[in-house]
N, C-alpha and C. Protein backbone atom coordinates (compact mmCIF):
# COMPACT_ATOMS: atom_id res chain seq x y z
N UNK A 1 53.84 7.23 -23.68
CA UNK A 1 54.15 8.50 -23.06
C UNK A 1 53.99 8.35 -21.54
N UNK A 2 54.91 8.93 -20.73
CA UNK A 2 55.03 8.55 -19.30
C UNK A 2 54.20 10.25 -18.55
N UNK A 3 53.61 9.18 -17.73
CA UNK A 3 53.26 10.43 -16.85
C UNK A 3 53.81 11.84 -16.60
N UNK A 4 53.75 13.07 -16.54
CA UNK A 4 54.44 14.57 -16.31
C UNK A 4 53.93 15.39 -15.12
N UNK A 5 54.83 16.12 -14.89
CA UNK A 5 54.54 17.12 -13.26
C UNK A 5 53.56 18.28 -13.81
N UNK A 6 52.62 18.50 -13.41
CA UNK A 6 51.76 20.15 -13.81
C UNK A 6 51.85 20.55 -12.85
N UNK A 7 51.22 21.93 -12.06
CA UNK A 7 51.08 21.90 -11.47
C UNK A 7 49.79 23.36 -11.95
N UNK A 8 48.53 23.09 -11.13
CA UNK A 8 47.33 23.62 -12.14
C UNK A 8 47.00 24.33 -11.04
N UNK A 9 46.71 25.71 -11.40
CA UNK A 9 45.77 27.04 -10.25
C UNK A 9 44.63 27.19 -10.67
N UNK A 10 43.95 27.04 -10.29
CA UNK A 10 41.95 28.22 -10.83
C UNK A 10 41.70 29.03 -9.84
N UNK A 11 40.97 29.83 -10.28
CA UNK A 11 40.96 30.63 -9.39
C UNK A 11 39.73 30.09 -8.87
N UNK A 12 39.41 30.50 -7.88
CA UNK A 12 37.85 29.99 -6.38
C UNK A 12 36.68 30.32 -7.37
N UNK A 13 36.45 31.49 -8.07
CA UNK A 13 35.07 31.09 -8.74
C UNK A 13 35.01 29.56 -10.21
N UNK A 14 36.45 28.95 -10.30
CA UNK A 14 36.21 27.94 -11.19
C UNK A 14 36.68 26.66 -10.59
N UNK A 15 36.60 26.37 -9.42
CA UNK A 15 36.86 25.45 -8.52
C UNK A 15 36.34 24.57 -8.53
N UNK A 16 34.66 24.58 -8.53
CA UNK A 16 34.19 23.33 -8.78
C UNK A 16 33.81 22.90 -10.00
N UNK A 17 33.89 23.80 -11.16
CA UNK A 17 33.67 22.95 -12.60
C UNK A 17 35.73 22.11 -12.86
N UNK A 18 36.46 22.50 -12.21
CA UNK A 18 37.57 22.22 -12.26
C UNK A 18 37.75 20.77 -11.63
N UNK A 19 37.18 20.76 -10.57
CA UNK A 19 37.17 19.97 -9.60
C UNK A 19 35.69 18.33 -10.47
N UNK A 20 34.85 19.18 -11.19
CA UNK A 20 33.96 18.42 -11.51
C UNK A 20 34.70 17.20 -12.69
N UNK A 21 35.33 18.52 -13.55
CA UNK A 21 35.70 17.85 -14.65
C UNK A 21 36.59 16.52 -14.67
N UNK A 22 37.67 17.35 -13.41
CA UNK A 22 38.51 16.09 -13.42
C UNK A 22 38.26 14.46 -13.10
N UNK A 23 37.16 14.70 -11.78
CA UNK A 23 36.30 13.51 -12.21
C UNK A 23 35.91 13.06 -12.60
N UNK A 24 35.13 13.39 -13.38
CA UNK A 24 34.62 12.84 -14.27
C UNK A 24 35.65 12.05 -15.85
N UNK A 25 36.60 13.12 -15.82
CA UNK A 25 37.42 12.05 -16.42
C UNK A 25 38.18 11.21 -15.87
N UNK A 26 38.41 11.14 -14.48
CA UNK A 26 39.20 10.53 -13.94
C UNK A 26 38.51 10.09 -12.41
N UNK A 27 37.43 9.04 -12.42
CA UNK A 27 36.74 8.94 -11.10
C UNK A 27 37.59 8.75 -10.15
N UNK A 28 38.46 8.19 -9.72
CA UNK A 28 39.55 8.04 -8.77
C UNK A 28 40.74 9.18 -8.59
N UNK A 29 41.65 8.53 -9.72
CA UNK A 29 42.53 9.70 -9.64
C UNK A 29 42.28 11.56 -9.48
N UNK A 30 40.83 11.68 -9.79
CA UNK A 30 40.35 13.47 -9.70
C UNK A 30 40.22 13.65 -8.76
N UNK A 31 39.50 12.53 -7.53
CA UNK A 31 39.27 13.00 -6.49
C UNK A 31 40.40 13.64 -5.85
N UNK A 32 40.13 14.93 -5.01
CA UNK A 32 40.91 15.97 -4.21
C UNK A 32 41.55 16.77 -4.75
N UNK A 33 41.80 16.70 -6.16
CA UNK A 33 41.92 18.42 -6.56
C UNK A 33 41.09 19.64 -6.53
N UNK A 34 42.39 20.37 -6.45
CA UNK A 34 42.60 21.67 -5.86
C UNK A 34 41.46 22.12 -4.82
N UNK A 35 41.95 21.21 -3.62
CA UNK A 35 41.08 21.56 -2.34
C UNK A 35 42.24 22.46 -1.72
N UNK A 36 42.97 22.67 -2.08
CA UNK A 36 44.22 23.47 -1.24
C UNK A 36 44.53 25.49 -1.80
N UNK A 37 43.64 25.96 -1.10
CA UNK A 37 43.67 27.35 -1.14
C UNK A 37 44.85 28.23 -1.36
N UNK A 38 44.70 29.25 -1.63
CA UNK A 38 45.84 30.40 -1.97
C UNK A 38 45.16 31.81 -1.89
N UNK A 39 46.14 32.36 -1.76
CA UNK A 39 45.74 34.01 -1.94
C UNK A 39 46.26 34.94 -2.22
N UNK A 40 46.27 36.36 -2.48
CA UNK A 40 47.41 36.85 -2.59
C UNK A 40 48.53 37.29 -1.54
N UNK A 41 49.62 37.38 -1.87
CA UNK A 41 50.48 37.88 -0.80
C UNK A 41 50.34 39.14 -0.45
N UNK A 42 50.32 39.96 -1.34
CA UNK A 42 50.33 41.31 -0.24
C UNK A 42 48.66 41.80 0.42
N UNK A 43 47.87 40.87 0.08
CA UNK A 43 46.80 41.64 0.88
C UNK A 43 46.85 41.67 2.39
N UNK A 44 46.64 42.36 2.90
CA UNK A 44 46.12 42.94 4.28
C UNK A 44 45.09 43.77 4.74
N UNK A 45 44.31 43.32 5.45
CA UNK A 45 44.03 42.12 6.52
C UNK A 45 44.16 41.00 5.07
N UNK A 46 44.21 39.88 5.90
CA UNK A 46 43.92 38.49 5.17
C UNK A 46 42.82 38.52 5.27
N UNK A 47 42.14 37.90 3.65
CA UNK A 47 41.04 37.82 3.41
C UNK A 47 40.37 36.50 4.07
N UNK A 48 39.15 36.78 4.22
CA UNK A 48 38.32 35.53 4.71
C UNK A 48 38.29 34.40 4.44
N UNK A 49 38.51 34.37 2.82
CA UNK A 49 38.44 32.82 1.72
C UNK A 49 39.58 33.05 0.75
N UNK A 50 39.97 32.08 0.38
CA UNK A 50 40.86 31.48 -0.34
C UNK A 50 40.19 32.30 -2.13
N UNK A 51 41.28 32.68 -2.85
CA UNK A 51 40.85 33.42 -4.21
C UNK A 51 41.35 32.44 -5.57
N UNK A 52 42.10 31.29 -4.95
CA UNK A 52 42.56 30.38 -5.70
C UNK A 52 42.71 29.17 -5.37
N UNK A 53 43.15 27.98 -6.50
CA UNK A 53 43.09 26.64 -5.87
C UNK A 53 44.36 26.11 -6.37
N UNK A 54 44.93 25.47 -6.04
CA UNK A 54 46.24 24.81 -6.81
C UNK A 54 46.13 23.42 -6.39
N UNK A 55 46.20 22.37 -7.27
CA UNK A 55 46.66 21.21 -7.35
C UNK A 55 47.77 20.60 -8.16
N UNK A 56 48.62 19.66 -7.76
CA UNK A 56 50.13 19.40 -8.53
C UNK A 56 50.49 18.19 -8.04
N UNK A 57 50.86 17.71 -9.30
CA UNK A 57 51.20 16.24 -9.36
C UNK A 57 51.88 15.49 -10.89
N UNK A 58 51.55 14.12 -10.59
CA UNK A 58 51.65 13.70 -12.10
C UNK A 58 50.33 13.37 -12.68
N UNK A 59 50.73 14.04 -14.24
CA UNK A 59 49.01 13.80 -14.96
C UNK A 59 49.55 12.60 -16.10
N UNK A 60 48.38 11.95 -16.54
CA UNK A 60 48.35 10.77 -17.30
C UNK A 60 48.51 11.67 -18.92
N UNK A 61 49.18 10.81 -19.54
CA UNK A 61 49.76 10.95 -20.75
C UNK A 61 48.26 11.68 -21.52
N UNK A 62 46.70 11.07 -21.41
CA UNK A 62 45.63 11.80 -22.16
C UNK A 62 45.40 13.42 -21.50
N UNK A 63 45.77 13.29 -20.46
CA UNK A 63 45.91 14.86 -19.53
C UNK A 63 46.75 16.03 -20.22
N UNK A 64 47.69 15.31 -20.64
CA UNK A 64 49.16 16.11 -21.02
C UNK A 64 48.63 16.86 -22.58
N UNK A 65 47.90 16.11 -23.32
CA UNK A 65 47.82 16.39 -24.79
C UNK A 65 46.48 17.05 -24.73
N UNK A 66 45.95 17.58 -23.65
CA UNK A 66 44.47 18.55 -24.01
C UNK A 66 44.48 19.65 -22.72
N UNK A 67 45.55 19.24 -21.77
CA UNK A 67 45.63 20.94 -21.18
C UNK A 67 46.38 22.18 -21.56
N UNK A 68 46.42 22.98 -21.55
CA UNK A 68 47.01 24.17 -21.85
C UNK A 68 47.83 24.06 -20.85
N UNK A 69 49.37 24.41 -21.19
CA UNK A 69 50.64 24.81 -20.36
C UNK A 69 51.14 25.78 -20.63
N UNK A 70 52.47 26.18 -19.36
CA UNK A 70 53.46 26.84 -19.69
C UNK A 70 54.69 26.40 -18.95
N UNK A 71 55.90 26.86 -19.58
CA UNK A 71 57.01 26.60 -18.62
C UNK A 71 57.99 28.19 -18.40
N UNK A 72 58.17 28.24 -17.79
CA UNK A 72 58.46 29.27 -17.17
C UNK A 72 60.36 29.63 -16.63
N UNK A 73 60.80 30.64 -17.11
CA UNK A 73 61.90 30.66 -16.68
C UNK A 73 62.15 32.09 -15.78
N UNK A 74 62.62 32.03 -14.74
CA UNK A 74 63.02 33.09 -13.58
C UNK A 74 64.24 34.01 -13.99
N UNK A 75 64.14 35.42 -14.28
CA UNK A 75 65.19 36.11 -14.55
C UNK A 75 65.39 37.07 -13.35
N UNK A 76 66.80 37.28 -12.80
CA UNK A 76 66.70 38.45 -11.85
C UNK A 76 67.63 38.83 -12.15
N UNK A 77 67.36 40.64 -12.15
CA UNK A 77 69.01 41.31 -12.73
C UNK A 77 69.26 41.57 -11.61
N UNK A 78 70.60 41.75 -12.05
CA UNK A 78 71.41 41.48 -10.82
C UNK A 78 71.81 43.02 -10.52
N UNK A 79 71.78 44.01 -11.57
CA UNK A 79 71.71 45.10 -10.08
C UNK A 79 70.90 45.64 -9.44
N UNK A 80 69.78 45.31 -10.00
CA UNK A 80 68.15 45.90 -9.46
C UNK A 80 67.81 44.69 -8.75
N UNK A 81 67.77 43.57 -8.87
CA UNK A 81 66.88 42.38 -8.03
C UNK A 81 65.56 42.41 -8.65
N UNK A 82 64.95 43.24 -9.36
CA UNK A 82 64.24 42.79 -10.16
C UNK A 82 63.89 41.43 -11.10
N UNK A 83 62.97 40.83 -10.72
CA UNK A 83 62.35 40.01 -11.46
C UNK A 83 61.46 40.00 -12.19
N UNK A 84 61.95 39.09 -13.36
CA UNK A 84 60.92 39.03 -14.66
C UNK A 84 60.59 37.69 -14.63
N UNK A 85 59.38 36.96 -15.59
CA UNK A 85 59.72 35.63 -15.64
C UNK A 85 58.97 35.68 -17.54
N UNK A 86 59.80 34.82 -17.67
CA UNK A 86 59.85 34.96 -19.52
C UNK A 86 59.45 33.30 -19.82
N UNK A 87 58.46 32.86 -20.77
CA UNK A 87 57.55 31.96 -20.96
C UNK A 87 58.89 31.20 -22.47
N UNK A 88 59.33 30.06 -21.93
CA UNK A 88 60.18 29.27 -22.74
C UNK A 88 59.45 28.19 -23.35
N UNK A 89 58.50 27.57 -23.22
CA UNK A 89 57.32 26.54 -23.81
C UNK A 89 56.10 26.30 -23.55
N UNK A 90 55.51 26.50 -24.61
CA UNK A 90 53.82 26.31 -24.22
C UNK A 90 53.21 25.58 -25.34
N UNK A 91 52.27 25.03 -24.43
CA UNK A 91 50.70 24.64 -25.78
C UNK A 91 49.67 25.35 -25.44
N UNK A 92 48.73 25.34 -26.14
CA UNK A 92 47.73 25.45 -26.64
C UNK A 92 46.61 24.76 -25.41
N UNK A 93 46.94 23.88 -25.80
CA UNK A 93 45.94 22.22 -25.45
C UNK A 93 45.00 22.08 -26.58
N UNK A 94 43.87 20.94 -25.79
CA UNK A 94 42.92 20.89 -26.94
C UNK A 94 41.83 20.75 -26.43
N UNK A 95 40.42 21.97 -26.53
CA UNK A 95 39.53 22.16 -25.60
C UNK A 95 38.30 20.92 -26.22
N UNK A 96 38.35 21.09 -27.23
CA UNK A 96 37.42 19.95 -28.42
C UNK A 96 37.48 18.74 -27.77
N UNK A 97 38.61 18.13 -27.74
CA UNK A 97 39.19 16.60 -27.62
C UNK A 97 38.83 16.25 -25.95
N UNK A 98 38.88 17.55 -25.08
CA UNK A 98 38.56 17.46 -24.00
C UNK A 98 36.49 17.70 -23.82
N UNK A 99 36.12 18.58 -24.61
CA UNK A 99 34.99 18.46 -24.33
C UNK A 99 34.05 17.16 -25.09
N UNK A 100 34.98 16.21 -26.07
CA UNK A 100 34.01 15.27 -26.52
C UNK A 100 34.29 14.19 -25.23
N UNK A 101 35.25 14.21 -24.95
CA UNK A 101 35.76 13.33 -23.73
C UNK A 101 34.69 13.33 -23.02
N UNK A 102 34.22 14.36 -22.91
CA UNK A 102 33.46 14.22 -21.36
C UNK A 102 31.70 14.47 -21.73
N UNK A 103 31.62 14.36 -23.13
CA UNK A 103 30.46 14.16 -23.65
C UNK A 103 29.98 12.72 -23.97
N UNK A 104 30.86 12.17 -24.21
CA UNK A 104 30.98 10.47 -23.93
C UNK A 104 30.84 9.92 -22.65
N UNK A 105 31.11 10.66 -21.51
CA UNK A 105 31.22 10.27 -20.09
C UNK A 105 29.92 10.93 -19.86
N UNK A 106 28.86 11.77 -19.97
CA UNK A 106 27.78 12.03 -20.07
C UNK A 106 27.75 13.48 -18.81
N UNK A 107 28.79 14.44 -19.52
CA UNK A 107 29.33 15.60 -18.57
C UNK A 107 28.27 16.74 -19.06
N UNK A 108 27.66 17.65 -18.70
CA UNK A 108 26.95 18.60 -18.92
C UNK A 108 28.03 20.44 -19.06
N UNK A 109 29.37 19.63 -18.63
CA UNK A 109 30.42 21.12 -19.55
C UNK A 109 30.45 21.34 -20.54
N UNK A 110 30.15 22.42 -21.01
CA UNK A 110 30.46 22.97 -22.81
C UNK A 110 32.00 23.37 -23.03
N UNK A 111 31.49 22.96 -24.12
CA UNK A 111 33.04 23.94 -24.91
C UNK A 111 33.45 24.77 -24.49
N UNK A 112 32.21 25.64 -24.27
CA UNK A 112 33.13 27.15 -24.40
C UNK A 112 33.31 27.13 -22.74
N UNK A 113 32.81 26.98 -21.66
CA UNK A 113 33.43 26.65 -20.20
C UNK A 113 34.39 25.87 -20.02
N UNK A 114 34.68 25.16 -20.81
CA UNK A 114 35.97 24.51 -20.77
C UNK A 114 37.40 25.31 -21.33
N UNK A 115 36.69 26.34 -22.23
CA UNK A 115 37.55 27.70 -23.07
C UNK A 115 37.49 28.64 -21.91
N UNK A 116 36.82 28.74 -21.13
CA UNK A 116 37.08 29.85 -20.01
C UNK A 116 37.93 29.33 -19.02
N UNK A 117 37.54 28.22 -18.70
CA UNK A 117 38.58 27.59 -17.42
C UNK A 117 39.62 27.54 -18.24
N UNK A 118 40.37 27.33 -19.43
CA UNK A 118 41.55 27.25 -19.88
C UNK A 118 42.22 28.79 -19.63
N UNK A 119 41.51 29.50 -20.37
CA UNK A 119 41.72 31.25 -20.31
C UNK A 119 42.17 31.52 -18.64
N UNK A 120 41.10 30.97 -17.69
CA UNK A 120 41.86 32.02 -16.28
C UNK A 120 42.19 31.21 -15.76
N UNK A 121 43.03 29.96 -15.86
CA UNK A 121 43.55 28.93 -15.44
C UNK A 121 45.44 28.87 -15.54
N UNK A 122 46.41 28.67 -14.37
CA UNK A 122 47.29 28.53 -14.45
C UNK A 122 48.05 27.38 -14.89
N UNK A 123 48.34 26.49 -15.96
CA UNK A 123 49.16 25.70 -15.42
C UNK A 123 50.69 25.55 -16.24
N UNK A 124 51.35 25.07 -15.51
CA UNK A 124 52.73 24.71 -15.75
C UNK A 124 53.38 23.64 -15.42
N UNK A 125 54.79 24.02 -15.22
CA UNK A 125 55.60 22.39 -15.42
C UNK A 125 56.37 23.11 -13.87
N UNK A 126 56.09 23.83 -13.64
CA UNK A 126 56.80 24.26 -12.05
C UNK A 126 56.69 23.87 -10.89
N UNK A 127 57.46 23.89 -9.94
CA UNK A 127 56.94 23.38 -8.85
C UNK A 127 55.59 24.27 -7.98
N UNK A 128 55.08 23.93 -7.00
CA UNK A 128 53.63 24.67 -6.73
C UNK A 128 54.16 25.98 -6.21
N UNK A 129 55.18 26.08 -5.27
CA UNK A 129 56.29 27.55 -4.58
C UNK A 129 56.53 28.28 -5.58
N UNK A 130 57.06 27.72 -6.81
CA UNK A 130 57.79 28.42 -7.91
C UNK A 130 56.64 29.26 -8.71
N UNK A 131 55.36 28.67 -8.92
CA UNK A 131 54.36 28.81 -9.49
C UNK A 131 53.83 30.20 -8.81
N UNK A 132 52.84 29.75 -7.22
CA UNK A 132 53.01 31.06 -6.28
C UNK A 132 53.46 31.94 -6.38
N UNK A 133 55.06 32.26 -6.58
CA UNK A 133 55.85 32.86 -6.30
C UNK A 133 55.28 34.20 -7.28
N UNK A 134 55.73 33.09 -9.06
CA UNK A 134 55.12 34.26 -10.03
C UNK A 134 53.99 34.65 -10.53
N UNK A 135 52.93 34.41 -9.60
CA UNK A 135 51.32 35.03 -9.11
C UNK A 135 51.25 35.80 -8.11
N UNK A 136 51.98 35.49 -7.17
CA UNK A 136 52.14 36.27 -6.47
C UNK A 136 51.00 36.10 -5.38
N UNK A 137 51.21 34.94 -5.13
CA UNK A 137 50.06 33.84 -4.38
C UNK A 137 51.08 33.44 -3.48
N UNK A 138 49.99 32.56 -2.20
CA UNK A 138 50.97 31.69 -0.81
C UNK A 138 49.44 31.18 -0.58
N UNK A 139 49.96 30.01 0.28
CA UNK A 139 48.89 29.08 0.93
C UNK A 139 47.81 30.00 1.99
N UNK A 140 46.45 29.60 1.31
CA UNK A 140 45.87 30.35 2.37
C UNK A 140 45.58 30.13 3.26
N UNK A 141 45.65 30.39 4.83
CA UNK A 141 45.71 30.39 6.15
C UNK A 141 44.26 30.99 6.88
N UNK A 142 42.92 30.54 6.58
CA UNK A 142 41.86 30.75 7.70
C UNK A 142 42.27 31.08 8.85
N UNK A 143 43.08 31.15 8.98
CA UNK A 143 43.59 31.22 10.93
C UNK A 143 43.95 32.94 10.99
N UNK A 144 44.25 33.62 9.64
CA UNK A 144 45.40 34.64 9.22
C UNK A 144 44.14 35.59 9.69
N UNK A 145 42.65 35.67 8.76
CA UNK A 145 42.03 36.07 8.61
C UNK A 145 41.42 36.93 10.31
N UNK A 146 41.49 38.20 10.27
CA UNK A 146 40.82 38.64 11.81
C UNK A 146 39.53 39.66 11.09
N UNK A 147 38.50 38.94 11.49
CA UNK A 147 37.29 40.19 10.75
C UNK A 147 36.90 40.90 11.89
N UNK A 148 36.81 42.32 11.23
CA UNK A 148 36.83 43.85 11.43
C UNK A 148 35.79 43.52 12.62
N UNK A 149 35.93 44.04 14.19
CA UNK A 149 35.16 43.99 14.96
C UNK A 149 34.21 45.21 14.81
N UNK A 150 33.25 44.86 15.21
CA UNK A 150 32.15 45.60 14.77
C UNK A 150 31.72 47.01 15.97
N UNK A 151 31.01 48.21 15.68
CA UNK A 151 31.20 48.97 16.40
C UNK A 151 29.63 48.94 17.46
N UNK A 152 30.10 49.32 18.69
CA UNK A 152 29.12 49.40 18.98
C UNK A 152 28.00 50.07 19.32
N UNK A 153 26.48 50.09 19.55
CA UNK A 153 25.10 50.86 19.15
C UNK A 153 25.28 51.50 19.96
């Protein structure tokens, strides 16, 4: 089985068990996922920190058979411009196969945290824009952020 494109979101409070795991199954290749922030688009002011993480690439054939996916198809009618997006293939994954994995590697994640990061976890076969798009997420920009000047005594 040949390598495949994901492309995987967590949100900022599961960043570093996300970030842990993959190392640990993968000491090399894990390093630097999802150091690359997101947020939502319509907030204003821009928030201070990043509310999500996205990383995307190719994952190794044992990757493919224990994450949870989706693939995703873009509908817009055409007299409203309205968009929908309607879910054309998915798995499951396999949270078991992934948590003995890393009980062998001598990982301190449980099952069931590995069942939560699956639950509020994005991933798909989309590109990272396309993905964004239907979250309704963009790259987050520290620079964007102006905090509320304060009043004075």
């Amino acid at each position: 089985m040949a390598d495949i494109f994901r492309t995987l979101i967590v949100p900022a409070s599961h960043q570093t068990m996300a970030q842990d795991l993959a190392v640990t199954v993968k000491p090399v290749a894990g390093q630097g996922m999802w150091t690359t922030g997101l947020r939502a688009v319509d907030l204003d002011p821009a928030p201070s920190a990043a509310s999500h993480f996205i990383s995307t690439g190719y994952i190794s054939p044992e990757w493919q058979v224990m994450l949870p996916w989706k693939s995703w198809e873009k509908i817009v009618d055409p007299d409203t411009g309205a968009v929908t997006w309607n879910v054309t293939a998915s798995a499951a994954g396999d949270s078991a196969t992934l948590h003995a994995a890393l009980q062998e590697l001598g990982s301190p994640i449980t099952l069931a945290e590995i069942e939560e990061l699956y639950a509020v976890s994005d991933v798909t076969d989309q590109p990272p824009f396309e993905a964004m798009e239907r979250l309704g997420l963009k790259l987050f920009d520290p620079e964007e952020f102006v905090p509320e000047e304060e009043e004075p005594i």
